[in-house]
C-alpha atoms as a PDB file:
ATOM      1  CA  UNK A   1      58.838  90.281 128.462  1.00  0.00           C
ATOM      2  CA  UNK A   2      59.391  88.874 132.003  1.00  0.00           C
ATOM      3  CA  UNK A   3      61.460  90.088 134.856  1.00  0.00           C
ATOM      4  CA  UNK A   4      63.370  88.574 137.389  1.00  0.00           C
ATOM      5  CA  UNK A   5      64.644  89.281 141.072  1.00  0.00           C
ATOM      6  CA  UNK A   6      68.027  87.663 142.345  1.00  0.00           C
ATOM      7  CA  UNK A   7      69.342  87.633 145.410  1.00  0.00           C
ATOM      8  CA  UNK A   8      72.445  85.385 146.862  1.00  0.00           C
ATOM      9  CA  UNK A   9      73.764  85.103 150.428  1.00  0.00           C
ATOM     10  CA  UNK A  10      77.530  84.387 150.855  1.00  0.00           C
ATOM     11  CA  UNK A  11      79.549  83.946 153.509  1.00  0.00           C
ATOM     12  CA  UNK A  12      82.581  87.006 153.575  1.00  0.00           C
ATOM     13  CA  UNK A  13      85.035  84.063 154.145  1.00  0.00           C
ATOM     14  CA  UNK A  14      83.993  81.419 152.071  1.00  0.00           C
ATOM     15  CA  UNK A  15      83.162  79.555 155.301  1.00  0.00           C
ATOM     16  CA  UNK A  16      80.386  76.937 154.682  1.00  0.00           C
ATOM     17  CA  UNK A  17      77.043  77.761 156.099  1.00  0.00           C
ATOM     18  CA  UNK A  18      73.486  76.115 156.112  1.00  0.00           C
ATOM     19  CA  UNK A  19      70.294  77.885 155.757  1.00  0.00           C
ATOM     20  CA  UNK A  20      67.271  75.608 158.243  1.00  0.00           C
ATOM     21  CA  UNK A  21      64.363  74.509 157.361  1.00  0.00           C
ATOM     22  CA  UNK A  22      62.486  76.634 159.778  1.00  0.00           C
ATOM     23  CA  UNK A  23      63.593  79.916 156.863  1.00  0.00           C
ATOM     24  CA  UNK A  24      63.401  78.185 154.302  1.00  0.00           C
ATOM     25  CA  UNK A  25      59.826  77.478 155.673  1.00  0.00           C
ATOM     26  CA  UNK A  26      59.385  81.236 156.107  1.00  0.00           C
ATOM     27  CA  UNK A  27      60.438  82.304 153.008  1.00  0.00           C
ATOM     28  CA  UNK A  28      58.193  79.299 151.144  1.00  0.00           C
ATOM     29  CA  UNK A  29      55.199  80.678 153.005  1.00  0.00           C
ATOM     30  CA  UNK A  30      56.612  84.390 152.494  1.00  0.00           C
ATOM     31  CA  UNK A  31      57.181  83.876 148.507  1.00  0.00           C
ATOM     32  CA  UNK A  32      54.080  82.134 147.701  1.00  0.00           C
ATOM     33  CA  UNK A  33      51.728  84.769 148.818  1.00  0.00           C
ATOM     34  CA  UNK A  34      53.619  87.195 147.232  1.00  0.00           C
ATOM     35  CA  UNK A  35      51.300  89.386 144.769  1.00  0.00           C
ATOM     36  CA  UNK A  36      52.434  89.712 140.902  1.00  0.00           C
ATOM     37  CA  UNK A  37      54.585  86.334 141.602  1.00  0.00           C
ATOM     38  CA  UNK A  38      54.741  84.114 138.499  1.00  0.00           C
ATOM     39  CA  UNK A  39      57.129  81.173 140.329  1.00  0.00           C
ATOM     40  CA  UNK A  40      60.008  81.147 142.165  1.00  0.00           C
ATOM     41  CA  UNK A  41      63.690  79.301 142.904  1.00  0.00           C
ATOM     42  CA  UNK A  42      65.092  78.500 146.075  1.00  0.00           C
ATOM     43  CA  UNK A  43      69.073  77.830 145.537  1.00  0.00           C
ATOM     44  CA  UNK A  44      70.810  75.690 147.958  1.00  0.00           C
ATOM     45  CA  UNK A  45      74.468  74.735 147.453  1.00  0.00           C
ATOM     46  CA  UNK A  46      75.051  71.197 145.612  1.00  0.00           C
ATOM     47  CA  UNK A  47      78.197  69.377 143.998  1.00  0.00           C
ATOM     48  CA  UNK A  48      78.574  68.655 140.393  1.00  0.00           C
ATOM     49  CA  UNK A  49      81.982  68.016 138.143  1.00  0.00           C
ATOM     50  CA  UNK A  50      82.679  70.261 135.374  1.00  0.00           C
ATOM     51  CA  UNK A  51      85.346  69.310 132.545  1.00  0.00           C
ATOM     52  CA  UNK A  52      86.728  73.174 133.118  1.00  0.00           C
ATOM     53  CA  UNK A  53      85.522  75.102 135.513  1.00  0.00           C
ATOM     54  CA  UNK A  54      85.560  75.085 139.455  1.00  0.00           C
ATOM     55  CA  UNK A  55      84.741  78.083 141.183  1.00  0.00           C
ATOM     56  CA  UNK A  56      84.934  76.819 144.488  1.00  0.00           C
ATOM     57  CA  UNK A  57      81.989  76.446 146.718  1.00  0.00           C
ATOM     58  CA  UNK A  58      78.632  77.456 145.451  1.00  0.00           C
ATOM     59  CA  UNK A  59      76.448  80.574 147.681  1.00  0.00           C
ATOM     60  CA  UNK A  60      74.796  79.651 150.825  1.00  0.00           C
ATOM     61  CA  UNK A  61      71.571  80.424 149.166  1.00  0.00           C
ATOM     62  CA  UNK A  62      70.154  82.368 146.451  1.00  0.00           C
ATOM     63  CA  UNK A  63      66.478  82.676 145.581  1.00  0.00           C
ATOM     64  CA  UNK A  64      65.106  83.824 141.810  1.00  0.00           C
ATOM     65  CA  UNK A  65      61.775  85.725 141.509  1.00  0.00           C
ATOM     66  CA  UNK A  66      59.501  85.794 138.374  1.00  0.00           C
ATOM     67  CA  UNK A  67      57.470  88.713 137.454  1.00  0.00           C
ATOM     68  CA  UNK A  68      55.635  89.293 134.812  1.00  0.00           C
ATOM     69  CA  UNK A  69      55.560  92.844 134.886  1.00  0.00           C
ATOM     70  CA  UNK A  70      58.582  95.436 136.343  1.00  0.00           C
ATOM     71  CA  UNK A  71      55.682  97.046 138.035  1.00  0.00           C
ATOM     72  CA  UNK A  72      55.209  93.913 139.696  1.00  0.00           C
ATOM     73  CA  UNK A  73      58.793  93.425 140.671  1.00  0.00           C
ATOM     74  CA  UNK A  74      59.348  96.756 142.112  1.00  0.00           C
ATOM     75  CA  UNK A  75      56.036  96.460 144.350  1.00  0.00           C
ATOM     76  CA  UNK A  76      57.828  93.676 145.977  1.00  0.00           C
ATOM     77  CA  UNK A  77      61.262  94.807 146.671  1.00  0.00           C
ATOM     78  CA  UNK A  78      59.786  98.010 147.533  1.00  0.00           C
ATOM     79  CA  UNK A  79      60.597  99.784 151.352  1.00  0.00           C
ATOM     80  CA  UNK A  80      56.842  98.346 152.061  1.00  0.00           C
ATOM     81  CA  UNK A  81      56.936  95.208 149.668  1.00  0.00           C
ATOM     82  CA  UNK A  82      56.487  91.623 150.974  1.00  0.00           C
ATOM     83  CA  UNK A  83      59.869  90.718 150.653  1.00  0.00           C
ATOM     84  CA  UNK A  84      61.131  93.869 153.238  1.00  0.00           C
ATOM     85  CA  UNK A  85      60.265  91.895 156.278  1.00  0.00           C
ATOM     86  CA  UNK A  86      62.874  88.992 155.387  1.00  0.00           C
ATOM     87  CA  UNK A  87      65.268  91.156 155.087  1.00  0.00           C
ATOM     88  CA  UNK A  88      65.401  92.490 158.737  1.00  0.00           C
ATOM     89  CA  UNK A  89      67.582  91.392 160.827  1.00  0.00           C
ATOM     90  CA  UNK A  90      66.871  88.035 162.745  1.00  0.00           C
ATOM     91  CA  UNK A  91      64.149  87.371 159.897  1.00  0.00           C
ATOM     92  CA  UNK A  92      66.441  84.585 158.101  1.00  0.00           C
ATOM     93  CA  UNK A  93      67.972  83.764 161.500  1.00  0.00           C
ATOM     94  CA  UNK A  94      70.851  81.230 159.723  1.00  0.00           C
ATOM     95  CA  UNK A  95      71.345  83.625 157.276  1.00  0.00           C
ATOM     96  CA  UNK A  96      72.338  86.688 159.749  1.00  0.00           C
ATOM     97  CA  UNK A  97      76.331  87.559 159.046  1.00  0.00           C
ATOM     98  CA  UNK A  98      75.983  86.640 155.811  1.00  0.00           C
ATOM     99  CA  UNK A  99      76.890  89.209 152.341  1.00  0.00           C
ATOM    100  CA  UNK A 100      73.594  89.514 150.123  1.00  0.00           C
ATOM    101  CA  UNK A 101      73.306  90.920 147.117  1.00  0.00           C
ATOM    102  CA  UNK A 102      70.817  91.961 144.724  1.00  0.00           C
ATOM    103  CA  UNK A 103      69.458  92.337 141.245  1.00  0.00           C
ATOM    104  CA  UNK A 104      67.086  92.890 139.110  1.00  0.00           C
ATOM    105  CA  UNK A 105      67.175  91.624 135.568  1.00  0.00           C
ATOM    106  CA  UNK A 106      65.287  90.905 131.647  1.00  0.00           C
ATOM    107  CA  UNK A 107      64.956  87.110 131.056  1.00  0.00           C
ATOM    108  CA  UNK A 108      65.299  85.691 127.776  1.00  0.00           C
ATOM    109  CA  UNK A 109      64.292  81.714 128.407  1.00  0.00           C
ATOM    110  CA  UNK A 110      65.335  79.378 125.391  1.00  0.00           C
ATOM    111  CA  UNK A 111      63.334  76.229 123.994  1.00  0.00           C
ATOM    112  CA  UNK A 112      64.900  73.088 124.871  1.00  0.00           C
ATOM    113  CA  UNK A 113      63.750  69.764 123.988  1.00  0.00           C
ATOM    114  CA  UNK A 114      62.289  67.788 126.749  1.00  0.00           C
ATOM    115  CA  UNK A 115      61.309  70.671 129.455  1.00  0.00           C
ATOM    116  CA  UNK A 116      59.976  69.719 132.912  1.00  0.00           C
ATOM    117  CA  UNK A 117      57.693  73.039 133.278  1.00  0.00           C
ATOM    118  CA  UNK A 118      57.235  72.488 136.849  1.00  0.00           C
ATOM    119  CA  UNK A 119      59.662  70.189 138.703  1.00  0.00           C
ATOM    120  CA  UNK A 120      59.481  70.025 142.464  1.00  0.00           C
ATOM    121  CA  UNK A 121      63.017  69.810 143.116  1.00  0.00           C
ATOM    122  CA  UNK A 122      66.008  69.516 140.463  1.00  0.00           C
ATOM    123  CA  UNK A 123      69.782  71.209 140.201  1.00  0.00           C
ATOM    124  CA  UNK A 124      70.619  74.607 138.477  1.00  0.00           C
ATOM    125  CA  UNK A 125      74.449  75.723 136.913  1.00  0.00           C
ATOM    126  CA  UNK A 126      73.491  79.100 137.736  1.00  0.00           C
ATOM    127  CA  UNK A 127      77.012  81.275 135.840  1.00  0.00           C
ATOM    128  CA  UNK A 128      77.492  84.868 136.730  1.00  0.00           C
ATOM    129  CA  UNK A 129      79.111  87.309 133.706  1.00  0.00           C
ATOM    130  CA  UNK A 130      79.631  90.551 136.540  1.00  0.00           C
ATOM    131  CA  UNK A 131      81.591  92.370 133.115  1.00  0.00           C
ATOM    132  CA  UNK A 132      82.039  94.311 131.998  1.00  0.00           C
ATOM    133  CA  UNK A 133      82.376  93.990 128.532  1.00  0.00           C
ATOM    134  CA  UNK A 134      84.512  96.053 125.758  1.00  0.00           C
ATOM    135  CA  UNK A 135      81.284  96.503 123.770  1.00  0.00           C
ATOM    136  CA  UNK A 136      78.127  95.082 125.681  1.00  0.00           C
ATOM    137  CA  UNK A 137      75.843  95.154 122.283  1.00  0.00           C
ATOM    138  CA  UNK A 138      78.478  93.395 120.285  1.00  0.00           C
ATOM    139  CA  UNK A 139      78.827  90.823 123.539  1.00  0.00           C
ATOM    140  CA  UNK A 140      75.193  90.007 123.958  1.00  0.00           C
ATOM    141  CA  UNK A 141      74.492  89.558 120.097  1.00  0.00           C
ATOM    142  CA  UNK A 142      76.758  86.941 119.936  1.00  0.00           C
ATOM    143  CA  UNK A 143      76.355  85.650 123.099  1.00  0.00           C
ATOM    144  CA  UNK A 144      72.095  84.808 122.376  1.00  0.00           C
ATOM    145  CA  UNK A 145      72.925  83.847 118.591  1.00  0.00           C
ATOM    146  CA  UNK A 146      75.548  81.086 119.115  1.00  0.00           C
ATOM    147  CA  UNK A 147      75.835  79.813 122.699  1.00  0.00           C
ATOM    148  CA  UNK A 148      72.359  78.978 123.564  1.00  0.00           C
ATOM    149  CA  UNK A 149      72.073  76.773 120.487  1.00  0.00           C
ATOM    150  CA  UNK A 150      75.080  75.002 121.843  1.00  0.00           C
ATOM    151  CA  UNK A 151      73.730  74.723 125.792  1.00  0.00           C
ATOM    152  CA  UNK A 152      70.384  73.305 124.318  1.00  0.00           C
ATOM    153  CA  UNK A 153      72.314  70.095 123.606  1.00  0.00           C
ATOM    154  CA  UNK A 154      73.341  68.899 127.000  1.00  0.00           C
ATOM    155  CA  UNK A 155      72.016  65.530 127.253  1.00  0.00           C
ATOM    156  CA  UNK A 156      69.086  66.070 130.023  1.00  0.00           C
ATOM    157  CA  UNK A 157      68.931  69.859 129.712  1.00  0.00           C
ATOM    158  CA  UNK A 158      65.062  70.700 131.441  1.00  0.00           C
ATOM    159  CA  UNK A 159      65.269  74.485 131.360  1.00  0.00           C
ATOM    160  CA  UNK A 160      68.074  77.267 129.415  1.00  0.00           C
ATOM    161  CA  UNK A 161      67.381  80.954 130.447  1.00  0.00           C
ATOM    162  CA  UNK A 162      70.073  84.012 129.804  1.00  0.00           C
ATOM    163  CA  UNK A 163      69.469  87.020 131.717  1.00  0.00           C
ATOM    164  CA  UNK A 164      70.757  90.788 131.339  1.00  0.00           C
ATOM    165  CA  UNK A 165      71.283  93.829 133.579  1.00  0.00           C
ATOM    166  CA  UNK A 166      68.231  97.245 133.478  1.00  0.00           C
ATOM    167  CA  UNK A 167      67.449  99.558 135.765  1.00  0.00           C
ATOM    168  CA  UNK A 168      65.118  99.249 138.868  1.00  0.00           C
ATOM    169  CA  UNK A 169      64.657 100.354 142.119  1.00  0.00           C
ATOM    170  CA  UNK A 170      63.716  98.895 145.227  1.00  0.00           C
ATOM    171  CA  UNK A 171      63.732  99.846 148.965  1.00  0.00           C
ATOM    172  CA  UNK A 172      66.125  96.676 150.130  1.00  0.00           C
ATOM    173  CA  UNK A 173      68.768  96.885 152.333  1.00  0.00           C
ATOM    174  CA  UNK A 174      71.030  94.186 150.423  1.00  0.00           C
ATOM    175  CA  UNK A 175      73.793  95.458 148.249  1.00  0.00           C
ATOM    176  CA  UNK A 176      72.728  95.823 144.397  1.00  0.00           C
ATOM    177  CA  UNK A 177      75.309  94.619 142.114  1.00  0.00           C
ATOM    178  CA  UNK A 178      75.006  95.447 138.587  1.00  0.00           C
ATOM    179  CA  UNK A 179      76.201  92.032 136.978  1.00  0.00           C
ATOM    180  CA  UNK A 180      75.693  92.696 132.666  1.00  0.00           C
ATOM    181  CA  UNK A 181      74.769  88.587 132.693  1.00  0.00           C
ATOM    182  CA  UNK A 182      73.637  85.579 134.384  1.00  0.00           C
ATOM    183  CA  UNK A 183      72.574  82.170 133.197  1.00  0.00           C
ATOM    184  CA  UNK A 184      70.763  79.243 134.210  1.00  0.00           C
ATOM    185  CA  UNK A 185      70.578  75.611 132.647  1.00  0.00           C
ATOM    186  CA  UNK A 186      68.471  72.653 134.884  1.00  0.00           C
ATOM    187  CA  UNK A 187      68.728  69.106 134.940  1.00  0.00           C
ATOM    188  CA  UNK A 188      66.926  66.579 137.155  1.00  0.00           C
ATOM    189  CA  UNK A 189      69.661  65.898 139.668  1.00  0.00           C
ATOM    190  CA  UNK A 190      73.519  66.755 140.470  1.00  0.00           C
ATOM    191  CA  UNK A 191      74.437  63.354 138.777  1.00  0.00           C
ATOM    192  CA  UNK A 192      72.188  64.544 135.277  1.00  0.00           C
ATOM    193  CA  UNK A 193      74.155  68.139 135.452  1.00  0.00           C
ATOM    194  CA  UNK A 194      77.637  66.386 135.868  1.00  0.00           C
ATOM    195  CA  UNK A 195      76.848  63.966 132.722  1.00  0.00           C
ATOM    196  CA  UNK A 196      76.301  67.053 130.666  1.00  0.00           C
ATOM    197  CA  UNK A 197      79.103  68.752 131.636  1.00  0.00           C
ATOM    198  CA  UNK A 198      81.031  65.846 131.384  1.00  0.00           C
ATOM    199  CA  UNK A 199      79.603  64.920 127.907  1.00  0.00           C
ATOM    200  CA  UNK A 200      81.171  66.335 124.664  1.00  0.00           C
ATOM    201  CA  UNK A 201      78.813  69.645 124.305  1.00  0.00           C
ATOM    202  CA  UNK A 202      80.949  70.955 127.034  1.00  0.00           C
ATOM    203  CA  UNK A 203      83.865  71.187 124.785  1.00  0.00           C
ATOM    204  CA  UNK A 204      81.772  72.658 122.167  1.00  0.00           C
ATOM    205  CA  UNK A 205      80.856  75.328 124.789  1.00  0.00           C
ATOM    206  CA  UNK A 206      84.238  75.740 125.460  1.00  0.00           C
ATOM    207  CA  UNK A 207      85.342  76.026 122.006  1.00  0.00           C
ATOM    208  CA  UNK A 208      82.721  78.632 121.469  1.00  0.00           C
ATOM    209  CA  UNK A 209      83.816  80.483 124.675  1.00  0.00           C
ATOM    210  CA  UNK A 210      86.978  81.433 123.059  1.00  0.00           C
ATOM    211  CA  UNK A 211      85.270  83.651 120.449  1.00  0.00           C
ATOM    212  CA  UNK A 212      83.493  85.831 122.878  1.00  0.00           C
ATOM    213  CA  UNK A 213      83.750  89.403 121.929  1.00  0.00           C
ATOM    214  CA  UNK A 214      86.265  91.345 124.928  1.00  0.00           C
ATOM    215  CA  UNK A 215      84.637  91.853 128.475  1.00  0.00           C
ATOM    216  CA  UNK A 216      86.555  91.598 132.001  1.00  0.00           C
ATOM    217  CA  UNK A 217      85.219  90.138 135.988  1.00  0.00           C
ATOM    218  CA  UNK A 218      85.557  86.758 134.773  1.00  0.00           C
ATOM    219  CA  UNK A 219      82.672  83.786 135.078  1.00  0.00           C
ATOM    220  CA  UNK A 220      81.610  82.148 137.803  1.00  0.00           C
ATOM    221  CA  UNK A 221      79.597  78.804 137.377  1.00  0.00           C
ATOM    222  CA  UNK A 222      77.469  77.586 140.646  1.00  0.00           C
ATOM    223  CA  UNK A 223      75.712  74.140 140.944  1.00  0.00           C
ATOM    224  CA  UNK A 224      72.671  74.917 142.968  1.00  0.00           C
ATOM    225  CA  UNK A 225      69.520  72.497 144.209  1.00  0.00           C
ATOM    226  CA  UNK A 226      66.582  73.908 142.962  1.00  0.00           C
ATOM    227  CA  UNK A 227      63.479  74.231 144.696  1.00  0.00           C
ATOM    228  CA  UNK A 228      60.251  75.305 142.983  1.00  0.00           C
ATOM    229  CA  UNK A 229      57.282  77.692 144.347  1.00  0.00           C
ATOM    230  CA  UNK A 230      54.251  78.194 142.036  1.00  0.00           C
ATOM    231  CA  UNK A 231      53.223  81.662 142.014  1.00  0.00           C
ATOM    232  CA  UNK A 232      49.244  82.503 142.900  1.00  0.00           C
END
């Protein structure tokens, strides 16, 4: 079983915003050295064109951790973790003002045909399910047994993972949300994530969307670039 971190930074208004390079430069350095770290995703806002979705601009930035263990995530995010120093005040200079929240979550990762295991740069559809749903075990069965088998098929897919809420705890100051799923399909650039979505999966998906079991908070879909750091 693996474990993953998420945080996103938005801007209360909408208003568009730019993390720098000297952060992201700190939080590269930061993240890397991180004990327990399996690999990590920087998310930076990026355009793509979906046949039937648009959710409006995508967060300032997000970042994804991988952990192997929960023991290792919760070391981490703990009051005296690695990651508590970026989230002082003036740490992420660019990103001061901004709303982040947090969570911790179970990945499931799917097989897809032609991976890229360790790309140095490429573009996410990162979709948030905040729920809840009528039945959450009658949601998530059907959810893993029909639509990944669908999302496998985008032309150019490189990566499909589906992640679900638990428990955790952590000594961060951000605001935990409690989303019951996200998901995550790659591709190698904006233009290879607006050909799938453009191509005639997407109305398969859509089809398919239409027989989920009840839930309510709606979907929100996110093109993000996607920036890789190797664990140790």
């Amino acid at each position: 079983m693996r474990f993953c971190h998420l945080t996103f930074f938005q801007h209360p208004s909408g208003a568009s915003r730019v993390i720098d390079d000297a952060d992201l430069a700190s939080l590269h350095t930061a993240i890397a050295a991180m004990p327990g770290l399996s690999r990590a995703y920087l998310y930076t806002p990026e355009q793509a064109r979906d046949l039937y979705n648009d959710d409006g601009g995508s967060p300032v930035f997000g970042m994804q951790l991988y952990f192997d263990t929960i023991e290792g995530l919760e070391a981490a995010v703990a009051a005296t973790g690695p990651l508590r120093p970026l989230a002082e005040p003036g740490a992420l200079a660019s990103l001061d003002g901004l709303e982040a929240n947090q969570q911790a979550m179970v990945l499931r990762r799917f097989a897809v045909d032609d991976p890229v295991p360790h790309p140095a740069s490429a573009c996410s559809y990162v979709v948030h399910y905040p729920g809840p749903a009528q039945d959450f075990n009658a949601w998530i069965n059907h959810y893993v047994d029909h639509h990944p088998a669908i999302m496998r098929r985008f032309p150019g897919i490189r990566e499909l993972e589906i992640l679900t809420r638990m428990d955790w705890r952590d000594g961060l100051p951000w605001t935990r949300v409690h989303h019951m799923q996200r998901n995550r399909i790659m591709f190698d650039s904006p233009a290879a994530l607006t050909a799938a979505l453009q191509s005639p999966v997407r109305h398969e998906m859509r089809a398919d969307f239409t027989t989920f079991p009840p839930y309510e908070g709606g979907n929100f879909h996110y093109p993000m670039a996607t920036r890789l750091i190797a664990g140790r």
